[in-house]
PDB file of N, CA and C in Angstrom:
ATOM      1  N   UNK A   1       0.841  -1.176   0.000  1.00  0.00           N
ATOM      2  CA  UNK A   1       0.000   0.000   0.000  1.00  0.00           C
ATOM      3  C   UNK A   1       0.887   1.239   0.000  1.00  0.00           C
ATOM      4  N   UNK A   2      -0.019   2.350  -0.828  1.00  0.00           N
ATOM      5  CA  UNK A   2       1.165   3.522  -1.176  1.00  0.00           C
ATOM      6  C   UNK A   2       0.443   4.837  -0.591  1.00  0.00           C
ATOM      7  N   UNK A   3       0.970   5.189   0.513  1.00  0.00           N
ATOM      8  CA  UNK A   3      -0.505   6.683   0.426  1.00  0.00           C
ATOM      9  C   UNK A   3       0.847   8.544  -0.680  1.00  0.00           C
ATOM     10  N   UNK A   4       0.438   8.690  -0.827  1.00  0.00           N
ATOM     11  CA  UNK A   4       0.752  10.435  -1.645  1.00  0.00           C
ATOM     12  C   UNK A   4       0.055  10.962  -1.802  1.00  0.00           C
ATOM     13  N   UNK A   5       0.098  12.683  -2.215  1.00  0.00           N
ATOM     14  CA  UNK A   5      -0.396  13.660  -2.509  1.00  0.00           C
ATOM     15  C   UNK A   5      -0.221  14.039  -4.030  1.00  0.00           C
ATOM     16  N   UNK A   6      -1.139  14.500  -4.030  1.00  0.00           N
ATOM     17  CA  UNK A   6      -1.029  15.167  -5.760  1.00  0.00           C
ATOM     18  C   UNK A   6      -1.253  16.574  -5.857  1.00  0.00           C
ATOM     19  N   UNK A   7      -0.606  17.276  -6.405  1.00  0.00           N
ATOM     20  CA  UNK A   7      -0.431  18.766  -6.240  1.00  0.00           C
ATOM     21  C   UNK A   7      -0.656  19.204  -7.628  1.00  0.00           C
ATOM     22  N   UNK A   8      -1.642  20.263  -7.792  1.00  0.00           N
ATOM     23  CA  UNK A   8      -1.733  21.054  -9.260  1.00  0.00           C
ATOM     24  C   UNK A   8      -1.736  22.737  -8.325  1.00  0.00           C
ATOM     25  N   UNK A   9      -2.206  23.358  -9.545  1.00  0.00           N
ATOM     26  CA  UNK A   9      -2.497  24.383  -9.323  1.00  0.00           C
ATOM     27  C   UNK A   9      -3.851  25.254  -8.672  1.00  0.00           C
ATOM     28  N   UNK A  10      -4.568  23.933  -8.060  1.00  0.00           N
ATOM     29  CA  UNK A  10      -5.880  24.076  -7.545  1.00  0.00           C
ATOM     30  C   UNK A  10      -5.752  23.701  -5.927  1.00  0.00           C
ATOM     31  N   UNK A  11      -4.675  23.217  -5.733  1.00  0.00           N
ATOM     32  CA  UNK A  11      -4.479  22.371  -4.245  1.00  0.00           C
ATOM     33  C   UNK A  11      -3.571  21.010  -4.372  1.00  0.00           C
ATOM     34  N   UNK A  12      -4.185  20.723  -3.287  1.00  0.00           N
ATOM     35  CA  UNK A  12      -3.244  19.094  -2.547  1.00  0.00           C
ATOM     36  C   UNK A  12      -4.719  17.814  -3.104  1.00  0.00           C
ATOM     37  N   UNK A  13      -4.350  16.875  -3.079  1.00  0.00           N
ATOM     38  CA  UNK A  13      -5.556  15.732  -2.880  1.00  0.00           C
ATOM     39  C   UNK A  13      -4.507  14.762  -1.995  1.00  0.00           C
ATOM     40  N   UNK A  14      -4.817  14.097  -1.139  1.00  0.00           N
ATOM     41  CA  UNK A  14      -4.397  12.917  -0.525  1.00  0.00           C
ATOM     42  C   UNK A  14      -4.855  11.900  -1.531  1.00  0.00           C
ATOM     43  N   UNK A  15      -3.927  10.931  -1.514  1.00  0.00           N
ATOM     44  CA  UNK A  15      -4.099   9.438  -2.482  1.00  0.00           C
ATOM     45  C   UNK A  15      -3.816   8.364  -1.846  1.00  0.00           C
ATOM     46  N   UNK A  16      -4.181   7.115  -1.683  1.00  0.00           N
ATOM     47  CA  UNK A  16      -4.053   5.852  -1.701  1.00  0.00           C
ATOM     48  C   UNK A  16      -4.331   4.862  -2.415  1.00  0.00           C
ATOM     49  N   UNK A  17      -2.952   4.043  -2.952  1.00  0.00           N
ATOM     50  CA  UNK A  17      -3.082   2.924  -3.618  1.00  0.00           C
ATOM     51  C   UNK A  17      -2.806   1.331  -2.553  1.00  0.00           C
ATOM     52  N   UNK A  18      -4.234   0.820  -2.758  1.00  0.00           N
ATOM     53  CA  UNK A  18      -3.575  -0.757  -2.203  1.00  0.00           C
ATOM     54  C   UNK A  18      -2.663  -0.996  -2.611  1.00  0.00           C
ATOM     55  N   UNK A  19      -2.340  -2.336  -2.359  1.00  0.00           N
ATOM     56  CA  UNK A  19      -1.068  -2.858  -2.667  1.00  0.00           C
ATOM     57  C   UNK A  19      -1.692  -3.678  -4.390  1.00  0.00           C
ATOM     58  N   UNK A  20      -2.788  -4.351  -4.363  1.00  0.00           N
ATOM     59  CA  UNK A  20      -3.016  -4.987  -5.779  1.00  0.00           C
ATOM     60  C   UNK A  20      -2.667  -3.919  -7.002  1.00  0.00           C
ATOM     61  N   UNK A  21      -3.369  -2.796  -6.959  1.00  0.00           N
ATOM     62  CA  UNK A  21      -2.685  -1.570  -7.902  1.00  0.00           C
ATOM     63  C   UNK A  21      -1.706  -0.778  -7.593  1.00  0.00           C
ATOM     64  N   UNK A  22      -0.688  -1.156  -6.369  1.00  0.00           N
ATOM     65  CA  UNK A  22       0.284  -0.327  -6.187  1.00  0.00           C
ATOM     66  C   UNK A  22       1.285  -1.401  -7.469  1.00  0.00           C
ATOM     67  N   UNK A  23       1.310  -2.695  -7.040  1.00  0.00           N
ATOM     68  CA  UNK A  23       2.151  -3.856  -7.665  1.00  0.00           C
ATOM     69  C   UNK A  23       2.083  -2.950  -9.029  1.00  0.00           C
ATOM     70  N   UNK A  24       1.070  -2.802  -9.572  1.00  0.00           N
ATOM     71  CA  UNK A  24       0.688  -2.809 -11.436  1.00  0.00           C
ATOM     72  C   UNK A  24       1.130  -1.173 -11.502  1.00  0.00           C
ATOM     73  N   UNK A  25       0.863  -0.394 -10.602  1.00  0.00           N
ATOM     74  CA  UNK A  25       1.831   0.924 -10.599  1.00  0.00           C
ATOM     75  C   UNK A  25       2.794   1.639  -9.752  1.00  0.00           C
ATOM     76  N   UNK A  26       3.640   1.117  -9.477  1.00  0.00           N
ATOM     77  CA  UNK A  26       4.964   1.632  -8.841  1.00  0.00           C
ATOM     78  C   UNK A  26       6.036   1.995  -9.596  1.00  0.00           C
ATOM     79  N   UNK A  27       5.989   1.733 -10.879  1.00  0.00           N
ATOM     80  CA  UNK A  27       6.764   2.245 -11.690  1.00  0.00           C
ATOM     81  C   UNK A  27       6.098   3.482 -12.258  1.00  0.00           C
ATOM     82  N   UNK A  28       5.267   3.803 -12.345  1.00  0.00           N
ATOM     83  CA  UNK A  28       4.450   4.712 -12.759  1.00  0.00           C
ATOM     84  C   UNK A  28       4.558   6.310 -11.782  1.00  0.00           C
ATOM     85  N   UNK A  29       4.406   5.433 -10.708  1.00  0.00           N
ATOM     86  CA  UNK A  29       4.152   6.780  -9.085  1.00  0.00           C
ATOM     87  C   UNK A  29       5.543   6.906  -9.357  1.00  0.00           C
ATOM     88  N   UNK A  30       6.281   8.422  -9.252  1.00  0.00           N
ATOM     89  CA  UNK A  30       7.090   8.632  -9.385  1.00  0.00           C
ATOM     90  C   UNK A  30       7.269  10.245  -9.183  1.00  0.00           C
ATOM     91  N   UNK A  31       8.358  10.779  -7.819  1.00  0.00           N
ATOM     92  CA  UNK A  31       7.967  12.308  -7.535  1.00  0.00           C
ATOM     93  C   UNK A  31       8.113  13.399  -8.573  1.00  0.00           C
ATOM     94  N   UNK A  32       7.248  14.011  -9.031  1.00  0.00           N
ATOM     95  CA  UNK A  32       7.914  15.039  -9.885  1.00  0.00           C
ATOM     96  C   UNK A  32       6.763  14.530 -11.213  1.00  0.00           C
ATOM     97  N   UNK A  33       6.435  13.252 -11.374  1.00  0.00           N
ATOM     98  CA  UNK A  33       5.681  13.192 -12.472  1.00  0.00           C
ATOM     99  C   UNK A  33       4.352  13.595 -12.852  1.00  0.00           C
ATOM    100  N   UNK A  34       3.888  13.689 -14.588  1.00  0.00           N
ATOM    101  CA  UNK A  34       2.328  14.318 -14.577  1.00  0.00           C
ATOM    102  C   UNK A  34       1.970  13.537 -14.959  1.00  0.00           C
ATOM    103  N   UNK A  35       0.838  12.938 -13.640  1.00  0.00           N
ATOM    104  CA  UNK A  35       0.239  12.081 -14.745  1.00  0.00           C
ATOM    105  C   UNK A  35      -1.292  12.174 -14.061  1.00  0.00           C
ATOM    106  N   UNK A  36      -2.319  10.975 -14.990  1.00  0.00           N
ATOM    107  CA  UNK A  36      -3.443  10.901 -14.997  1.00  0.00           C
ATOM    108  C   UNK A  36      -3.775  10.163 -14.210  1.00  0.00           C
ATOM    109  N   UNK A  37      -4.907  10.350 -13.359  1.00  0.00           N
ATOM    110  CA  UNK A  37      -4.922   9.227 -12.010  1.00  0.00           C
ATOM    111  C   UNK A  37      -6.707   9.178 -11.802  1.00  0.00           C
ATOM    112  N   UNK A  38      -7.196   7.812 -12.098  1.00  0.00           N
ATOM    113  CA  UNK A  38      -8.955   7.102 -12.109  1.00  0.00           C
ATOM    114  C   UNK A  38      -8.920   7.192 -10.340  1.00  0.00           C
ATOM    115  N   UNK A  39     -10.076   7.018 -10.398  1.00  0.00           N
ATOM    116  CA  UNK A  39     -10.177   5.852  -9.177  1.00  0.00           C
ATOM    117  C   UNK A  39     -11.572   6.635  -8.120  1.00  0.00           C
ATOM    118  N   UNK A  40     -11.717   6.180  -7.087  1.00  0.00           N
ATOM    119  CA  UNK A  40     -12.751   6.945  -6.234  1.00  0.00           C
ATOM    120  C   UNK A  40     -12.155   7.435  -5.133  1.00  0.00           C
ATOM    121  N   UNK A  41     -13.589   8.636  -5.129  1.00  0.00           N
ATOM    122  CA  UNK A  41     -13.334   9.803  -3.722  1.00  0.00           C
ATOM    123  C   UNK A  41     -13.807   8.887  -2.455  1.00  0.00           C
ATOM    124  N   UNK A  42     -13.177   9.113  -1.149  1.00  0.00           N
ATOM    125  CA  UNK A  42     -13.554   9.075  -0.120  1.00  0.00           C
ATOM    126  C   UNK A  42     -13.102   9.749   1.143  1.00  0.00           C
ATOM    127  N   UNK A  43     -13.909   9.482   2.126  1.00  0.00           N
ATOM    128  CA  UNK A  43     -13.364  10.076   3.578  1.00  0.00           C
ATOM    129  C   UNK A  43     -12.927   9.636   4.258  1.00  0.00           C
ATOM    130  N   UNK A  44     -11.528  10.118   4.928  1.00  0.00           N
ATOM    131  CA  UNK A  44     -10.518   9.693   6.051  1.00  0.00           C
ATOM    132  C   UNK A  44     -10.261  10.707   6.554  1.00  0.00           C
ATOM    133  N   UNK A  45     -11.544  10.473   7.510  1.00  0.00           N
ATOM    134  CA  UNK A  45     -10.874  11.338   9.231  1.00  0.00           C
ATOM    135  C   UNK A  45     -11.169  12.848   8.956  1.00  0.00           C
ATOM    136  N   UNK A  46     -12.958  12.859   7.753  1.00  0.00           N
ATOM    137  CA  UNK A  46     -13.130  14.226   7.211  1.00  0.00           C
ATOM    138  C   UNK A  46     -12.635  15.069   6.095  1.00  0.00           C
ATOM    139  N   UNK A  47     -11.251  13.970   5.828  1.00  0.00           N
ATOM    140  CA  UNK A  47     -10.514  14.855   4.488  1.00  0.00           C
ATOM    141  C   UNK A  47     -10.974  14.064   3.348  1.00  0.00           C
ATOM    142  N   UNK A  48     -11.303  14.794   2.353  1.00  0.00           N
ATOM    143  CA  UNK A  48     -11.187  13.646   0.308  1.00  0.00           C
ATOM    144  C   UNK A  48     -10.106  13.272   0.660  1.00  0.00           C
ATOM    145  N   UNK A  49      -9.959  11.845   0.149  1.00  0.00           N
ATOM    146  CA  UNK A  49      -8.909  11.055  -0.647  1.00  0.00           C
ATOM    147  C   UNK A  49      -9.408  10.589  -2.224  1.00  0.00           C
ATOM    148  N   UNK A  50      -8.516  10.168  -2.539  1.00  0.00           N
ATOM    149  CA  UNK A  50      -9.084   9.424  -3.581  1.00  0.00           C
ATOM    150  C   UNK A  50      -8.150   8.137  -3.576  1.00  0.00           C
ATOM    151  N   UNK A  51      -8.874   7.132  -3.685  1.00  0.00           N
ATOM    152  CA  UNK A  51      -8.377   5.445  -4.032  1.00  0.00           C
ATOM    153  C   UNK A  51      -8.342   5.359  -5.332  1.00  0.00           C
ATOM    154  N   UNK A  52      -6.820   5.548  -5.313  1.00  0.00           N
ATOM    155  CA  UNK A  52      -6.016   5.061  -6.988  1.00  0.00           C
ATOM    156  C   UNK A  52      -6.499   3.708  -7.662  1.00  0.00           C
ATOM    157  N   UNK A  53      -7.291   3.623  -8.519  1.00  0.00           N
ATOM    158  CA  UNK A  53      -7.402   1.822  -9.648  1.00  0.00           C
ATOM    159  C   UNK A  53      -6.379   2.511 -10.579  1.00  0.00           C
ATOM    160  N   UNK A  54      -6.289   3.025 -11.148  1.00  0.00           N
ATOM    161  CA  UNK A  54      -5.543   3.281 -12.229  1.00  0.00           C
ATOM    162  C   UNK A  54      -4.533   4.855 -12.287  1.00  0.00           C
ATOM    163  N   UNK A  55      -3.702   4.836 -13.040  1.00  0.00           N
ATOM    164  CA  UNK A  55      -2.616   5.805 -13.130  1.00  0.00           C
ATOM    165  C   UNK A  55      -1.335   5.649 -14.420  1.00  0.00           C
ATOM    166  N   UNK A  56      -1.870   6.516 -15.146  1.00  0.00           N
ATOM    167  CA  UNK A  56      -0.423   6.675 -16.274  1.00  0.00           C
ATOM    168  C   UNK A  56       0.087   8.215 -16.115  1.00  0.00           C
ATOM    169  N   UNK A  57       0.966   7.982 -16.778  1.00  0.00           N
ATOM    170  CA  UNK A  57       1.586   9.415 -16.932  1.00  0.00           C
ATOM    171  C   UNK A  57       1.346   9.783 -18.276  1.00  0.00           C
ATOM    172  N   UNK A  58       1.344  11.347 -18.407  1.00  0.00           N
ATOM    173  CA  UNK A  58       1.332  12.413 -19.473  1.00  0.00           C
ATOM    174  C   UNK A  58       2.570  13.298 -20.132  1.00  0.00           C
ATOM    175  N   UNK A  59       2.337  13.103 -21.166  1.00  0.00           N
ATOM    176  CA  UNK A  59       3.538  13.930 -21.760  1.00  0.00           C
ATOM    177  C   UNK A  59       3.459  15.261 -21.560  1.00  0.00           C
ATOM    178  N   UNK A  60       4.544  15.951 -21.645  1.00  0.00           N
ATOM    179  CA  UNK A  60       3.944  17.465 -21.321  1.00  0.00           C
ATOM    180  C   UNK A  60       5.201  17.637 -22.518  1.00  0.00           C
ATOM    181  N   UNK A  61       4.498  18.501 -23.076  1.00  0.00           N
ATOM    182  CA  UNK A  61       5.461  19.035 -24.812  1.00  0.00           C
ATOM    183  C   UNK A  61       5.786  20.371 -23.766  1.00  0.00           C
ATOM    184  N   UNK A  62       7.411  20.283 -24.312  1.00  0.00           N
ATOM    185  CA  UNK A  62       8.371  20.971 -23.888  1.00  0.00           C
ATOM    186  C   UNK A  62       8.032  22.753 -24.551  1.00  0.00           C
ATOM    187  N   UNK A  63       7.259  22.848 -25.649  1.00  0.00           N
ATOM    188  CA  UNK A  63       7.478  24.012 -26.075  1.00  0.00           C
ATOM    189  C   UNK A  63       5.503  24.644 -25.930  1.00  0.00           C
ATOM    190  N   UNK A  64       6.007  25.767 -24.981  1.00  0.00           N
ATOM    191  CA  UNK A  64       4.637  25.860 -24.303  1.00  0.00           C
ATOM    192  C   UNK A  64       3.656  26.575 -25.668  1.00  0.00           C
ATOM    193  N   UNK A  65       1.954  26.711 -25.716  1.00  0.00           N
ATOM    194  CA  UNK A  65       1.701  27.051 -26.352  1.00  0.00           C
ATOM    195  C   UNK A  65       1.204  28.595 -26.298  1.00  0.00           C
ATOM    196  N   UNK A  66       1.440  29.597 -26.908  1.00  0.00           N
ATOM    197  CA  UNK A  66       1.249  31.225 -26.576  1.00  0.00           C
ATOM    198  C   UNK A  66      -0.277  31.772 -26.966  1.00  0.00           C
ATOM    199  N   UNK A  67      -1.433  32.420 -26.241  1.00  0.00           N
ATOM    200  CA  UNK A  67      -2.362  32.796 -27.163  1.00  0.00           C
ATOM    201  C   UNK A  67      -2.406  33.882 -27.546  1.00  0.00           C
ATOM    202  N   UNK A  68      -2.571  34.661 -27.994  1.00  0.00           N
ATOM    203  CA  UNK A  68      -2.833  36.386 -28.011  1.00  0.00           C
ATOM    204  C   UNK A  68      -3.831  36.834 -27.924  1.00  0.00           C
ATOM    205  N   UNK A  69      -4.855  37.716 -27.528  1.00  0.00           N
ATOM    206  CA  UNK A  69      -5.633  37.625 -27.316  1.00  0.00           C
ATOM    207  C   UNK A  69      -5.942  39.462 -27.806  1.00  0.00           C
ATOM    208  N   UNK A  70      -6.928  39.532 -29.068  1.00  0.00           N
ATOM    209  CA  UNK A  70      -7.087  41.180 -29.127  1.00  0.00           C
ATOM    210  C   UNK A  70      -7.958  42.289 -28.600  1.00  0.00           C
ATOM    211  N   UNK A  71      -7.627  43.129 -28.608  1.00  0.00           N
ATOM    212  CA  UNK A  71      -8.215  43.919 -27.131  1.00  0.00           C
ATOM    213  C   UNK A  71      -9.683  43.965 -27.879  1.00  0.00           C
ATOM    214  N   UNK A  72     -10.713  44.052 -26.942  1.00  0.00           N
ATOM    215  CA  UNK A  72     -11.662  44.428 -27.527  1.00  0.00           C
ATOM    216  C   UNK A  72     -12.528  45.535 -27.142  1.00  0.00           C
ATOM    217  N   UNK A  73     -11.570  46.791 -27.236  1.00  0.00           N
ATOM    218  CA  UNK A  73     -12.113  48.066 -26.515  1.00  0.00           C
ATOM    219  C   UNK A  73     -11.244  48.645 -27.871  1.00  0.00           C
TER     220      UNK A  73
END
């Protein structure tokens, strides 16, 4: 069993993976990585968690994309 946090730009989530989907992703969980993570919400002790079934990672393209945006005044 694996417990972590996942951090964006919206907050923290607490996570836990059993051990049956920790086995199939431990190569996957990895600090620093982006990735995509299934599974269900629940409560421990009042806080969301969410219980990891599934988890891959995402590519993130190195060259960011710019919008411009024209005034409209």
């Amino acid at each position: 069993m694996a417990t972590f946090t996942l951090t964006d730009r919206t907050g923290i989530m607490k996570c836990v993976c059993f051990s049956k989907q920790f086995a199939s992703l431990k190569n996957v969980l990895s600090e620093g990585a982006v990735l995509k993570i299934s599974g269900k919400t629940s409560e421990d002790r009042e806080d969301l968690q969410i219980q990891v079934d599934e988890a891959a990672t995402i590519e993130v393209k190195k060259n960011p994309i710019t919008i411009y945006l024209q005034s409209l005044f």
